[in-house]
PDB file of N, CA and C in Angstrom:
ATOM      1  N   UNK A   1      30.518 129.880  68.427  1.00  0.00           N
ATOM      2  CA  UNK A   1      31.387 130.995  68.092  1.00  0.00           C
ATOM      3  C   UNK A   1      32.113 130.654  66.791  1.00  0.00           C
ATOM      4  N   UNK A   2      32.194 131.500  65.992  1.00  0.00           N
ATOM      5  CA  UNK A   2      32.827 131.541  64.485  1.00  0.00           C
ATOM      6  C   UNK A   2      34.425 131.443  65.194  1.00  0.00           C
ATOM      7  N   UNK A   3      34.828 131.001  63.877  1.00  0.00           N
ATOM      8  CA  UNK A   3      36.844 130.726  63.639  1.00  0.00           C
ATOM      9  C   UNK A   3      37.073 131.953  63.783  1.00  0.00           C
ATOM     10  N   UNK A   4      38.273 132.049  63.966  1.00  0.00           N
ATOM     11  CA  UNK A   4      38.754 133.625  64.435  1.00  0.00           C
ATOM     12  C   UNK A   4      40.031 133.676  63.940  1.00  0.00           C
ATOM     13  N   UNK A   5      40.876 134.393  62.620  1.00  0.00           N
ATOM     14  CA  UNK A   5      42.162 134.526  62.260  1.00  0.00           C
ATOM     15  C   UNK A   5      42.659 135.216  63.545  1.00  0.00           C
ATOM     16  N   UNK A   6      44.403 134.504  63.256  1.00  0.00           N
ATOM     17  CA  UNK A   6      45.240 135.213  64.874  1.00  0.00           C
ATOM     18  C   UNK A   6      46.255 134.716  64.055  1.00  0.00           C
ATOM     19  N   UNK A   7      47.342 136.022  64.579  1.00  0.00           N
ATOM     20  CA  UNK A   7      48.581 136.523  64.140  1.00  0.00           C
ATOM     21  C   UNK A   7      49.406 135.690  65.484  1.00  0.00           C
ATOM     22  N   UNK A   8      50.491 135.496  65.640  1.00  0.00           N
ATOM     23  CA  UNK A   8      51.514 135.083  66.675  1.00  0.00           C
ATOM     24  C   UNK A   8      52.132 135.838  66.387  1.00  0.00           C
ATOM     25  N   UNK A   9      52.271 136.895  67.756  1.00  0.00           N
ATOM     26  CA  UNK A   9      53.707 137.931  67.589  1.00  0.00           C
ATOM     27  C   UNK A   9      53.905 138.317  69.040  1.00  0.00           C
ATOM     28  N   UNK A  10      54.804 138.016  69.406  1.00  0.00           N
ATOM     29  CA  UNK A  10      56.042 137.587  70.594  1.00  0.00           C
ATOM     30  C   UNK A  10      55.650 137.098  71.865  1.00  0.00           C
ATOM     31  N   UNK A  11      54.995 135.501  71.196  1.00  0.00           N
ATOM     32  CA  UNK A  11      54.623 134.441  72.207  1.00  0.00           C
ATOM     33  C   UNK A  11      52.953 134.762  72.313  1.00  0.00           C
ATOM     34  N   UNK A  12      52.740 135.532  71.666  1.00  0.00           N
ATOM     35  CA  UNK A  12      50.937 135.979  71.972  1.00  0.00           C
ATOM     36  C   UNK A  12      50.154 135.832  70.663  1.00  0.00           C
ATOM     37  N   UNK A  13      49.486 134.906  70.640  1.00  0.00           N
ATOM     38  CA  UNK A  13      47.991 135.273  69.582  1.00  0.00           C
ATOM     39  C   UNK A  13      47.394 136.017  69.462  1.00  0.00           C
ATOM     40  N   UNK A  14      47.651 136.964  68.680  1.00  0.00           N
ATOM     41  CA  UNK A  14      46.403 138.240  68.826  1.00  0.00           C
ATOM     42  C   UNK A  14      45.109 138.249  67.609  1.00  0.00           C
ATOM     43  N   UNK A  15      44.123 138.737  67.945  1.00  0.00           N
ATOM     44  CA  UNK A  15      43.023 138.391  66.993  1.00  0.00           C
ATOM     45  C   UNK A  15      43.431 139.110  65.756  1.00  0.00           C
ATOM     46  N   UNK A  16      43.156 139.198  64.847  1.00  0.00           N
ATOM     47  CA  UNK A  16      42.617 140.160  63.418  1.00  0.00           C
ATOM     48  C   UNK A  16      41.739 140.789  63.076  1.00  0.00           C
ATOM     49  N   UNK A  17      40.504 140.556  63.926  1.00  0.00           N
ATOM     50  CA  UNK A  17      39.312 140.918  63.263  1.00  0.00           C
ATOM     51  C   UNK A  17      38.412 140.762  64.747  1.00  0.00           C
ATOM     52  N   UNK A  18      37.657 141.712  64.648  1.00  0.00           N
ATOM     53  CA  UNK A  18      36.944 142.505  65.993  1.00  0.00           C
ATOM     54  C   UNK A  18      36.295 141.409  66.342  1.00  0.00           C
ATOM     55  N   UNK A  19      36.068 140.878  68.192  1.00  0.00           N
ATOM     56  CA  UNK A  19      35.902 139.300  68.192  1.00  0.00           C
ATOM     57  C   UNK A  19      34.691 139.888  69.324  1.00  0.00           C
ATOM     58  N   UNK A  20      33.652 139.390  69.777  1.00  0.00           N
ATOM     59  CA  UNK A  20      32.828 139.154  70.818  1.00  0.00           C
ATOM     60  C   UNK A  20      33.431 139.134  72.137  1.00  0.00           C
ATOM     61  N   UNK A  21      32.616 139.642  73.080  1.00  0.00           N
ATOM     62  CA  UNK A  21      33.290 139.518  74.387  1.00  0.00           C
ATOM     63  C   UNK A  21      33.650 138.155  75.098  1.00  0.00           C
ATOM     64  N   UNK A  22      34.420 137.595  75.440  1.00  0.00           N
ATOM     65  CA  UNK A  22      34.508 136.468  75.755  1.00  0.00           C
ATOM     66  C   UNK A  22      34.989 137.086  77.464  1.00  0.00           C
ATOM     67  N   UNK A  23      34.797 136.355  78.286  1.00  0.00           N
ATOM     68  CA  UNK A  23      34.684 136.228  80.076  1.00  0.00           C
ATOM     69  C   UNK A  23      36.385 135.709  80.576  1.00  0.00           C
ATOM     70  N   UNK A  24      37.254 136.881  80.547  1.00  0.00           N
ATOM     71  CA  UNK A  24      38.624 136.927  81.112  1.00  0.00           C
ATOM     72  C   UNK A  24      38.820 135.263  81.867  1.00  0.00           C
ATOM     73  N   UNK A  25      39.778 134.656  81.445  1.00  0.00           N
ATOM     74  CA  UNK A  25      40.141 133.576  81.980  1.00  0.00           C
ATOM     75  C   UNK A  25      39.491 132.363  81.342  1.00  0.00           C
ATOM     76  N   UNK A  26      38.821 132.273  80.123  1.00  0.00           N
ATOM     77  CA  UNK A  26      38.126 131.639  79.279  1.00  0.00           C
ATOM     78  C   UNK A  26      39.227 130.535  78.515  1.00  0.00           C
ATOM     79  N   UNK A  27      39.096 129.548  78.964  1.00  0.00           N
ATOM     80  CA  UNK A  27      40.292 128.651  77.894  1.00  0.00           C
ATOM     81  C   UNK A  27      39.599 127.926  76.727  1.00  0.00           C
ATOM     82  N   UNK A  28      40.138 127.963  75.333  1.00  0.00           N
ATOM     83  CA  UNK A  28      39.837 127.488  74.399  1.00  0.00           C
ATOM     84  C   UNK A  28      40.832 126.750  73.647  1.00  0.00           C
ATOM     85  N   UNK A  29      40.118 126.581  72.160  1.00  0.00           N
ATOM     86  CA  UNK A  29      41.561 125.616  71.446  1.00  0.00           C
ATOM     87  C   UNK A  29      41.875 126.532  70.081  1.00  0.00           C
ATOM     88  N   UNK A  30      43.075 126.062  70.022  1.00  0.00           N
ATOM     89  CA  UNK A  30      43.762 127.312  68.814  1.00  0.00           C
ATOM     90  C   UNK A  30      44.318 125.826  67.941  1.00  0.00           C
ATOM     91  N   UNK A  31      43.984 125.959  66.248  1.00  0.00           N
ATOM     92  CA  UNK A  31      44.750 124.805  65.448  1.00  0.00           C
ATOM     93  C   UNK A  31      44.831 126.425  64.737  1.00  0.00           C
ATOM     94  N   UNK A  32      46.674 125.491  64.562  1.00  0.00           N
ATOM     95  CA  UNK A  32      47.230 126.147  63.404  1.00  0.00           C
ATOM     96  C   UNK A  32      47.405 125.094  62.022  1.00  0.00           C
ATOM     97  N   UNK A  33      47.532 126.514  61.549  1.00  0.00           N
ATOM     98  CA  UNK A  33      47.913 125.952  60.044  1.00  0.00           C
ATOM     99  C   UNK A  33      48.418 126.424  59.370  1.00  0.00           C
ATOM    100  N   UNK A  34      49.605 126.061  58.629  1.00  0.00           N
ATOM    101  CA  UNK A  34      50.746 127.050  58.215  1.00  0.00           C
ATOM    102  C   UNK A  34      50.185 127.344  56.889  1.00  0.00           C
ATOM    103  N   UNK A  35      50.248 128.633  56.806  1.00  0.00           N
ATOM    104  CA  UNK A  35      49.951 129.408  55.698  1.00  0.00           C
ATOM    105  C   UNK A  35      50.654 129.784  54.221  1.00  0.00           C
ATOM    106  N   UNK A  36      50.419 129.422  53.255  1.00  0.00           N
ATOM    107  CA  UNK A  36      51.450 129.328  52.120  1.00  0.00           C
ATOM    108  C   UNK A  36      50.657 131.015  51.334  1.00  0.00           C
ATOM    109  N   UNK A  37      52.510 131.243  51.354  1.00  0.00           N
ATOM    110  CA  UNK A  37      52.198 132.355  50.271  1.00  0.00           C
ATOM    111  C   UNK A  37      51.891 132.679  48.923  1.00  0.00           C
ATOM    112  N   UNK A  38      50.689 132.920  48.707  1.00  0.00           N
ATOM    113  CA  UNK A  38      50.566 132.640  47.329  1.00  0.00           C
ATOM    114  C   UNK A  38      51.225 133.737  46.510  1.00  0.00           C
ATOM    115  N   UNK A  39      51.223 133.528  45.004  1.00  0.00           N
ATOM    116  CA  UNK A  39      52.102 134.600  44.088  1.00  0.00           C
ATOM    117  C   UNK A  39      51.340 135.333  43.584  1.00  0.00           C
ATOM    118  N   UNK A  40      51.249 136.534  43.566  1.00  0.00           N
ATOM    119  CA  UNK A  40      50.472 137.415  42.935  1.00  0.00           C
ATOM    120  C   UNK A  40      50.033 136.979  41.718  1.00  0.00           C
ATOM    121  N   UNK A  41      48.614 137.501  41.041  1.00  0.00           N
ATOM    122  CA  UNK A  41      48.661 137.163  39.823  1.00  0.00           C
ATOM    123  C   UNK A  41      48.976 137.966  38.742  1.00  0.00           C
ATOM    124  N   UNK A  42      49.380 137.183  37.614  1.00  0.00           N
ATOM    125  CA  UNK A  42      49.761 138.019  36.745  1.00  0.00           C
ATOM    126  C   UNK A  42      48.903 139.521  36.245  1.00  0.00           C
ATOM    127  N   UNK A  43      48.021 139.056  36.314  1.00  0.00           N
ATOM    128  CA  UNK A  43      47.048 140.186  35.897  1.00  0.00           C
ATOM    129  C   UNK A  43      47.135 141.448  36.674  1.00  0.00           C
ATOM    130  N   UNK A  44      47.710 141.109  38.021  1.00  0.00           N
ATOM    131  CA  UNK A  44      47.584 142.456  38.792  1.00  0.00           C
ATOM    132  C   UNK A  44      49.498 143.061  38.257  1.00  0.00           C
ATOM    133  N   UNK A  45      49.635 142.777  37.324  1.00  0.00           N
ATOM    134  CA  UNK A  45      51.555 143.063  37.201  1.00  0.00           C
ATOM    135  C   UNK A  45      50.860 144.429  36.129  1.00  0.00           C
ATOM    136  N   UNK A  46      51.628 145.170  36.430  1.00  0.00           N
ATOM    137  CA  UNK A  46      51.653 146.924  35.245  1.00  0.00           C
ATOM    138  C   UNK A  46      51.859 146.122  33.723  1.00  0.00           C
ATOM    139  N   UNK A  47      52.262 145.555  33.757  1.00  0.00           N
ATOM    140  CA  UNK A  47      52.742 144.759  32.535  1.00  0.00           C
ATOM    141  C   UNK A  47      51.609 144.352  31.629  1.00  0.00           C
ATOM    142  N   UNK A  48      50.677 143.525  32.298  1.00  0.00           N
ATOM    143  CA  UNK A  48      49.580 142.493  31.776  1.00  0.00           C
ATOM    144  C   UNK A  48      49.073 143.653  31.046  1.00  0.00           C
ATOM    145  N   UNK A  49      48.346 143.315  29.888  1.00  0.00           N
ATOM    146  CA  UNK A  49      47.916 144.120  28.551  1.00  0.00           C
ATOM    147  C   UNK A  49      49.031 145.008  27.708  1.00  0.00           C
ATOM    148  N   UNK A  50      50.572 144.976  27.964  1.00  0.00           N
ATOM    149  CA  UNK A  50      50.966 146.206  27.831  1.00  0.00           C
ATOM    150  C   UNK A  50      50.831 146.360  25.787  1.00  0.00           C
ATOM    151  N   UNK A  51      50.836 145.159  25.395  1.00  0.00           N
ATOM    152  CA  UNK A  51      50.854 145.135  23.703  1.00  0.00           C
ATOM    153  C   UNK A  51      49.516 145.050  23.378  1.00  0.00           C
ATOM    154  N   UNK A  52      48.537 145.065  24.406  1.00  0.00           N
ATOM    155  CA  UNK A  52      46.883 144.889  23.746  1.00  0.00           C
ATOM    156  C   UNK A  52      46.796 145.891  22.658  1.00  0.00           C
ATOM    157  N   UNK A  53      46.980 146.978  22.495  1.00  0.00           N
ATOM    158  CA  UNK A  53      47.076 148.089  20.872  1.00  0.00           C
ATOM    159  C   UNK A  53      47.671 147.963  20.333  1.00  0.00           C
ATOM    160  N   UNK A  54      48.917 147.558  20.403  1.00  0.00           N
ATOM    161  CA  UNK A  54      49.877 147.272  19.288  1.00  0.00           C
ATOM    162  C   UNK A  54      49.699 146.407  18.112  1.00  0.00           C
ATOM    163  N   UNK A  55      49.282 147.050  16.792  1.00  0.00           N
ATOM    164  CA  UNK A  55      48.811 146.587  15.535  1.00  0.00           C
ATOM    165  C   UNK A  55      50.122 145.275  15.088  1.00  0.00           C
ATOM    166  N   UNK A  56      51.098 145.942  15.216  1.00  0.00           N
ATOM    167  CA  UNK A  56      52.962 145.129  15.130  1.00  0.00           C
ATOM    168  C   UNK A  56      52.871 144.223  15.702  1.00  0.00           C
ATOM    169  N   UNK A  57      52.006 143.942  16.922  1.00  0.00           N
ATOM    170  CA  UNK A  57      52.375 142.752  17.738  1.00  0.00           C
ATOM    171  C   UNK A  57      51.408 141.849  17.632  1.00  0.00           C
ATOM    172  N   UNK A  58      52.100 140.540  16.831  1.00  0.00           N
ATOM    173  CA  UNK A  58      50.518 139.768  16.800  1.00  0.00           C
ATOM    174  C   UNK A  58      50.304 139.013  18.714  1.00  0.00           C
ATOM    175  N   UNK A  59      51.255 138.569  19.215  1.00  0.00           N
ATOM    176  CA  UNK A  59      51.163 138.293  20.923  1.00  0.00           C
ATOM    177  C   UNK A  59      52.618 138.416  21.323  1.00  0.00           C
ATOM    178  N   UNK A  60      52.781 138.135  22.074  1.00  0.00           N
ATOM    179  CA  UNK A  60      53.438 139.023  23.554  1.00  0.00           C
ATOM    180  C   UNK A  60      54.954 137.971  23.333  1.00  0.00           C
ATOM    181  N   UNK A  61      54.389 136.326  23.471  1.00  0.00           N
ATOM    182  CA  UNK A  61      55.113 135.700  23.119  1.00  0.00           C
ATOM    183  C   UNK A  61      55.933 135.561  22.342  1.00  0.00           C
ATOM    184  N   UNK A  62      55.300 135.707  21.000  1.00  0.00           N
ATOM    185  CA  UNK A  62      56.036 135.678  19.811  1.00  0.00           C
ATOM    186  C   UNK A  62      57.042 137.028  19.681  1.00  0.00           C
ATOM    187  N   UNK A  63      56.489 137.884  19.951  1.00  0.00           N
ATOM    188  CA  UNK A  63      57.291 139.086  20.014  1.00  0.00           C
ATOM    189  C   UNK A  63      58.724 138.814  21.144  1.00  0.00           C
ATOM    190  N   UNK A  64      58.356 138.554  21.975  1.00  0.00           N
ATOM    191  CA  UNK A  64      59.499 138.437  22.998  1.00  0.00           C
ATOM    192  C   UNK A  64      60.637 137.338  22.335  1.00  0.00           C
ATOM    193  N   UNK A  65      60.216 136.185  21.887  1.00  0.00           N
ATOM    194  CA  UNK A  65      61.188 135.256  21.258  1.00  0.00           C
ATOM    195  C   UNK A  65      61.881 136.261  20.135  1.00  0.00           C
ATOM    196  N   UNK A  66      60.970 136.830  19.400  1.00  0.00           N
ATOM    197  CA  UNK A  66      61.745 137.678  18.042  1.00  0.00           C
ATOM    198  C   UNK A  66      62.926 138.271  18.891  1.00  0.00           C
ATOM    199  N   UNK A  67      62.840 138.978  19.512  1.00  0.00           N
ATOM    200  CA  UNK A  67      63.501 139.753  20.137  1.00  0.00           C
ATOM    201  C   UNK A  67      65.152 139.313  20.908  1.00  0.00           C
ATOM    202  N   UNK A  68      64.139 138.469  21.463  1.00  0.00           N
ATOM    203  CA  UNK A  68      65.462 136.868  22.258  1.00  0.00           C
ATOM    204  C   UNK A  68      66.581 136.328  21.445  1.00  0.00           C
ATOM    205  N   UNK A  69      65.940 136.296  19.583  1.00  0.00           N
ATOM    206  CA  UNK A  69      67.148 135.803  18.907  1.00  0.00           C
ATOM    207  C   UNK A  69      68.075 137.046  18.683  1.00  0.00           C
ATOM    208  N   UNK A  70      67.343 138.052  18.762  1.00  0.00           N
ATOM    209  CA  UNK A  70      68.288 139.453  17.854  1.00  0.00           C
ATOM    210  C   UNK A  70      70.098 139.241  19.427  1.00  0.00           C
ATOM    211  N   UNK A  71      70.744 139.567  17.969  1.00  0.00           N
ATOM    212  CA  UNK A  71      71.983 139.669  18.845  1.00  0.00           C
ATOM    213  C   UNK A  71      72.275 141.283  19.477  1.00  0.00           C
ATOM    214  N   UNK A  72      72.653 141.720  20.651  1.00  0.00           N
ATOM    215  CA  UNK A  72      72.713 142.461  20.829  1.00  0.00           C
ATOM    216  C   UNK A  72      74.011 143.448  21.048  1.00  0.00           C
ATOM    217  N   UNK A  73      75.240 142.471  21.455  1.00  0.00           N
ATOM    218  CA  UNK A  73      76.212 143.161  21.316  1.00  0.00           C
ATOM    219  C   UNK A  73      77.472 142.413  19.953  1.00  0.00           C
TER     220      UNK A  73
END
């Protein structure tokens, strides 16, 4: 039998994903493993490309520092 993802929610393992019949009263073994959240990537942010046309902007970086020195108030 294949690994099987399972959620813990209030004292119960429940599956994730549609599992084979297994025979009521069936004992098996469950390893956990704590799961780290990964960070989205940048690429999926509205942001990523937003200066790709911009003739003015030679990169993203440099522009943002220009900007960083200007005083504003």
């Amino acid at each position: 039998m294949k690994p099987i993802r399972v959620r813990f929610e209030n004292g119960v393992f429940k599956p994730l994903e549609k599992m084979e019949p297994i025979q009521e009263g069936t004992i098996g073994e469950v390893h956990v493993e704590k799961m780290v959240a990964r960070r989205p990537s940048v690429r999926s942010s509205e942001f990523f490309g937003l200066w790709k046309d911009r003739k003015d902007i030679k990169d993203g970086l440099s522009y943002t520092r220009k900007l960083r020195r200007k005083v504003r108030y």
